[in-house]
C-alpha atoms as a PDB file:
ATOM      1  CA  UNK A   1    -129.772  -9.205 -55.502  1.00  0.00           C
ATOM      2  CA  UNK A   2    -128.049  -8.783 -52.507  1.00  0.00           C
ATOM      3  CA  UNK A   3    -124.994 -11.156 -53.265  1.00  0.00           C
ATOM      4  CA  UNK A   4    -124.926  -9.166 -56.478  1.00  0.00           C
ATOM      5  CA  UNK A   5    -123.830  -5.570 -54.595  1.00  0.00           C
ATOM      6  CA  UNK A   6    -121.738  -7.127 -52.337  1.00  0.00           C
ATOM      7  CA  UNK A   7    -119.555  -8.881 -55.201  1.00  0.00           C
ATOM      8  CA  UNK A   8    -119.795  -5.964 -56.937  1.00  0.00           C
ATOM      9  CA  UNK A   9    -118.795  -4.221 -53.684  1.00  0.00           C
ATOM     10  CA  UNK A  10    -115.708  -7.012 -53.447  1.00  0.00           C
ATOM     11  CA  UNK A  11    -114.511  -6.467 -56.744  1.00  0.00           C
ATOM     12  CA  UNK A  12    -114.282  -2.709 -56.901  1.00  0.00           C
ATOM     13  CA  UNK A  13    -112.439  -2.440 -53.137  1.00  0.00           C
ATOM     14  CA  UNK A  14    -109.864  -4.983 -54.471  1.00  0.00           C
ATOM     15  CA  UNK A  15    -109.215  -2.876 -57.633  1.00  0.00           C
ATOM     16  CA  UNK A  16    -109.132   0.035 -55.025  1.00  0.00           C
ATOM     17  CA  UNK A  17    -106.889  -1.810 -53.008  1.00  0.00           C
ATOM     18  CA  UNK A  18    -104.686  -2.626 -55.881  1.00  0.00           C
ATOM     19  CA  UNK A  19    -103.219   0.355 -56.403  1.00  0.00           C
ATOM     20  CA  UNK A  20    -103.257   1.476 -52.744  1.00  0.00           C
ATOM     21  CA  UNK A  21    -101.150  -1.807 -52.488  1.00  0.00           C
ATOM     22  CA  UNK A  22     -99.216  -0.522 -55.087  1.00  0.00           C
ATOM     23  CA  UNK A  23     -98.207   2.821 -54.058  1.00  0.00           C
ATOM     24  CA  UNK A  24     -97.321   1.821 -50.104  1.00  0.00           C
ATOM     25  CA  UNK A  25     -95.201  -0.882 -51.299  1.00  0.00           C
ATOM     26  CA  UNK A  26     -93.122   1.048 -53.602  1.00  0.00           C
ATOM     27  CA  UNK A  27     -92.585   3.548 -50.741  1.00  0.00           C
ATOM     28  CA  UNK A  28     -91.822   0.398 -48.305  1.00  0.00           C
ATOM     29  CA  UNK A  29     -89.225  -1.049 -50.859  1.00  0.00           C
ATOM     30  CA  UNK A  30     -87.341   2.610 -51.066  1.00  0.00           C
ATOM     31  CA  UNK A  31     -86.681   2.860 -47.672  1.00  0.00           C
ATOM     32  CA  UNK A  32     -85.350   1.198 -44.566  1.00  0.00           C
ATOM     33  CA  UNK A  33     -87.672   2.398 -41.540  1.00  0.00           C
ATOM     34  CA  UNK A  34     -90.495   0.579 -40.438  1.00  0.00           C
ATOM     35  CA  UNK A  35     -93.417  -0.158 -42.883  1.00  0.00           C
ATOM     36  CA  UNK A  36     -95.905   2.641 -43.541  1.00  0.00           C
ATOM     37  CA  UNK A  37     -98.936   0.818 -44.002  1.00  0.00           C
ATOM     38  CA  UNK A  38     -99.866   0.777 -39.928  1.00  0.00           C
ATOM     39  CA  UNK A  39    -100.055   4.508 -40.077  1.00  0.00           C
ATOM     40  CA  UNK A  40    -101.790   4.283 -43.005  1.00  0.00           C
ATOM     41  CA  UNK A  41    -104.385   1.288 -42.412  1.00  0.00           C
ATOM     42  CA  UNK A  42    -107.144   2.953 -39.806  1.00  0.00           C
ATOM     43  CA  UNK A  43    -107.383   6.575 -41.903  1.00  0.00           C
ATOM     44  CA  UNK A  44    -107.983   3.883 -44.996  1.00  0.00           C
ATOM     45  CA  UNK A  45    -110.241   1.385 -43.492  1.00  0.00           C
ATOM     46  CA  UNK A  46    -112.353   4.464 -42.164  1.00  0.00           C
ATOM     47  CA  UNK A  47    -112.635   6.662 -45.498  1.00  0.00           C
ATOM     48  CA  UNK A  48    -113.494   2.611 -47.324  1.00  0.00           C
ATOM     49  CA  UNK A  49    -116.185   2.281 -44.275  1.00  0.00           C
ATOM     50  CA  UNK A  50    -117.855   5.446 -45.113  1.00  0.00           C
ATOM     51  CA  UNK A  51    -117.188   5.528 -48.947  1.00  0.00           C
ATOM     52  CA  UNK A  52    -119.380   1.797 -49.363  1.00  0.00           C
ATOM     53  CA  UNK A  53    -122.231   2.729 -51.076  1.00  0.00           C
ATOM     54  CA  UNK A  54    -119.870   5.100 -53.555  1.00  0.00           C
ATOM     55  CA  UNK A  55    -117.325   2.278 -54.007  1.00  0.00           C
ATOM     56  CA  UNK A  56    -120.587  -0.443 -54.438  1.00  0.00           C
ATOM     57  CA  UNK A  57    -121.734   2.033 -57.909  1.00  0.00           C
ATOM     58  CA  UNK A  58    -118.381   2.145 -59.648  1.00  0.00           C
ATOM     59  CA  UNK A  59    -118.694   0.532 -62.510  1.00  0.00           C
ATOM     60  CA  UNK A  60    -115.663  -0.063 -65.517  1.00  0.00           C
ATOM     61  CA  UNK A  61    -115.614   3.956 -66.345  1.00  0.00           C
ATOM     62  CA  UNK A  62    -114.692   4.958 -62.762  1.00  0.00           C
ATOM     63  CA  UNK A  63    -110.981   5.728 -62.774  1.00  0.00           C
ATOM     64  CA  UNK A  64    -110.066   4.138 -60.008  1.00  0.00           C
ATOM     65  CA  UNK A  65    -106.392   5.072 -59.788  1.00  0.00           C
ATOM     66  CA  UNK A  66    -106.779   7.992 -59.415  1.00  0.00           C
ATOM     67  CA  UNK A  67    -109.511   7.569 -56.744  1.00  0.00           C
ATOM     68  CA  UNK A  68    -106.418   5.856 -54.921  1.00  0.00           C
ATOM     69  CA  UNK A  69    -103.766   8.336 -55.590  1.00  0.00           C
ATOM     70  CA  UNK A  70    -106.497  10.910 -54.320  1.00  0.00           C
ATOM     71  CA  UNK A  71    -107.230   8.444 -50.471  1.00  0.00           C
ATOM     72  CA  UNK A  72    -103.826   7.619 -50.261  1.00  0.00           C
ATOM     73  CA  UNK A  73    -102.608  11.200 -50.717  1.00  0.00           C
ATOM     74  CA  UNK A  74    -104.949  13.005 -48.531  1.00  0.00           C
ATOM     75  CA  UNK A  75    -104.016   9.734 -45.519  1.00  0.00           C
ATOM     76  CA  UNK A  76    -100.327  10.240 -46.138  1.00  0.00           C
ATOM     77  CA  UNK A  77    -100.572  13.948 -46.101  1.00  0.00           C
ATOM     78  CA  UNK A  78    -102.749  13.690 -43.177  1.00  0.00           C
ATOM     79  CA  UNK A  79    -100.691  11.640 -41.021  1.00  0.00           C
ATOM     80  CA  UNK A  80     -97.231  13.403 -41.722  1.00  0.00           C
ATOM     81  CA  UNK A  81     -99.341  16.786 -40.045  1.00  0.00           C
ATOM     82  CA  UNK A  82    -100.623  15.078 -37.175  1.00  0.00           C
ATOM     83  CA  UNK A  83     -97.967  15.045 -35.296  1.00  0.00           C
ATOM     84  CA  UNK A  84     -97.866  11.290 -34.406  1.00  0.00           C
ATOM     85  CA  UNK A  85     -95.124  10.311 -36.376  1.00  0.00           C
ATOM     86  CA  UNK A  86     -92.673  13.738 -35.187  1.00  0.00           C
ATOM     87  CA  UNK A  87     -89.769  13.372 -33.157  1.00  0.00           C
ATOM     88  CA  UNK A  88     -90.176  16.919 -31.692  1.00  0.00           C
ATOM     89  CA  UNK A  89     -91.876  20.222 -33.680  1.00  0.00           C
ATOM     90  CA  UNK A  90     -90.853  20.096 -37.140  1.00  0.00           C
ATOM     91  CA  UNK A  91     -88.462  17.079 -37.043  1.00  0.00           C
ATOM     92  CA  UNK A  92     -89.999  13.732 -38.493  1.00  0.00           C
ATOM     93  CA  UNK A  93     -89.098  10.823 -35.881  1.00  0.00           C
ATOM     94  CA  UNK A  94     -86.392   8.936 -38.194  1.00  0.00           C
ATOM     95  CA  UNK A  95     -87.417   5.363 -36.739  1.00  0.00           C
ATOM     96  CA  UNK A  96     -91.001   5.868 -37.930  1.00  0.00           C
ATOM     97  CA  UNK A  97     -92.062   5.821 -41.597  1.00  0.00           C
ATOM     98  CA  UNK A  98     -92.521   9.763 -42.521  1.00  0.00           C
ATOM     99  CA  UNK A  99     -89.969   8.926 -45.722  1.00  0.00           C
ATOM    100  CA  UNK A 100     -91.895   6.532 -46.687  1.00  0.00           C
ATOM    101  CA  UNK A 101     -95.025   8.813 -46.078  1.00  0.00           C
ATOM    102  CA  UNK A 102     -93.045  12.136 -47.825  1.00  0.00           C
ATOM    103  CA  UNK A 103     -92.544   9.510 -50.526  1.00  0.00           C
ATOM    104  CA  UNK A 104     -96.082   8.950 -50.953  1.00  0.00           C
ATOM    105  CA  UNK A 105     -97.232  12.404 -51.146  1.00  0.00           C
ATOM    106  CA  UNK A 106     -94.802  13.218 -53.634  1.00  0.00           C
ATOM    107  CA  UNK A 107     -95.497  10.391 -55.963  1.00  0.00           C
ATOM    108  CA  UNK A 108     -99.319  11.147 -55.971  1.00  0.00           C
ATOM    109  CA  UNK A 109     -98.426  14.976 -56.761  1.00  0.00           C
ATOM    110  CA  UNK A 110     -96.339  13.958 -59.499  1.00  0.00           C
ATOM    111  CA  UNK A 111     -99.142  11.777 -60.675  1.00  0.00           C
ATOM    112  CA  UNK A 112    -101.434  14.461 -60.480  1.00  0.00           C
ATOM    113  CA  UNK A 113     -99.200  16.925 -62.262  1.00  0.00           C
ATOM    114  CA  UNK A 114     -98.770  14.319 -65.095  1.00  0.00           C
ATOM    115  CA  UNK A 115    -102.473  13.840 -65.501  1.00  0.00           C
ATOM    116  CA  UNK A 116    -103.389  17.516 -65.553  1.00  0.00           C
ATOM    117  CA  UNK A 117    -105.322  17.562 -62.580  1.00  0.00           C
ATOM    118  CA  UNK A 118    -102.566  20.105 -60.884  1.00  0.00           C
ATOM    119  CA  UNK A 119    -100.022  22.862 -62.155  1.00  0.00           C
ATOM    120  CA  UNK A 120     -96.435  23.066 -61.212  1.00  0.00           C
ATOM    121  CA  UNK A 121     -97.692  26.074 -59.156  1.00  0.00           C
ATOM    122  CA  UNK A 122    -100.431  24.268 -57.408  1.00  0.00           C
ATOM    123  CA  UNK A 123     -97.503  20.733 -56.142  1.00  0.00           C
ATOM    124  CA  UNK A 124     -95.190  23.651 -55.018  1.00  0.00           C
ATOM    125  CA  UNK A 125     -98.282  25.003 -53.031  1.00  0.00           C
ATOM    126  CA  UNK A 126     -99.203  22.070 -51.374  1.00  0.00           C
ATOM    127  CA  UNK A 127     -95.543  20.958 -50.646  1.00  0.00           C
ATOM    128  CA  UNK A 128     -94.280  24.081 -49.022  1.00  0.00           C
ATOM    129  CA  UNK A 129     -98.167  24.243 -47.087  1.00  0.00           C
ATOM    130  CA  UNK A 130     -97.442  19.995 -46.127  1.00  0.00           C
ATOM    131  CA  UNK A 131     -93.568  21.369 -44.765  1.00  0.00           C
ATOM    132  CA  UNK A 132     -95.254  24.668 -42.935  1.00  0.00           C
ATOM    133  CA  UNK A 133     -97.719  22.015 -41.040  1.00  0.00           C
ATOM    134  CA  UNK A 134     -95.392  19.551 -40.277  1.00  0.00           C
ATOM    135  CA  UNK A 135     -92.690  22.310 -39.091  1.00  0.00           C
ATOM    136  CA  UNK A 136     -95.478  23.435 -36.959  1.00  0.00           C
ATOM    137  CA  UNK A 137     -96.270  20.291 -34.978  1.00  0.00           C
ATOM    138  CA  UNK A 138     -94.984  17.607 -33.201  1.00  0.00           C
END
């Protein structure tokens, strides 16, 4: 039973990591500064580490895209506010990956928006509240 769950397990993170995949490396190919995945890889590997026993029940209902554009969002939108990746207070260090980053964020709101899970009012929200955190570190 064991080996069961933890192909099970296998099989649902790679779908997971599918369209993570997906998404950073269509923000990698549209820009020049370093790769984003880095900054992205700990946040990821922590949330998969403590999601296990979630990710182990999904079965062929569970829409996992979206369960990636939701991670990869929050991570993204997560790192761009920390201040790691700033040049100074509100200015994103241009020889790190926070286009790449601002890229992601904006695909998965657009995604959202498409799907119905957001209104226009509600990506203009958390745009201008992603710009007032970044603009406020660094």
């Amino acid at each position: 039973m064991f080996f069961g769950k933890k192909k099970k397990y296998e099989k649902n993170l790679q779908r997971f990591n599918f369209y993570i995949s997906e998404i950073v490396n269509e923000a990698n190919s549209k820009y020049s500064t370093p790769d984003c995945y880095p900054s992205l890889k700990p946040l990821i590997d922590r949330m998969i580490d403590s999601s296990r026993n979630q990710i182990e029940n999904w079965n062929a209902e569970t829409d996992v895209c979206t369960l990636a554009y939701k991670s990869i969002y929050n991570i993204a939108f997560d790192v761009l506010c920390s201040g790691t990746i700033h040049m100074y207070r509100g200015q994103l260090d241009p020889m790190k990956p926070g286009d790449k980053l601002l890229f992601i964020v904006d695909k998965c709101i657009l995604y959202f928006l498409k799907n119905g899970f957001i209104s226009q009012k509600d990506s203009e929200d958390q745009k201008k509240i992603l710009w007032e955190n970044i603009n406020s570190v660094g």
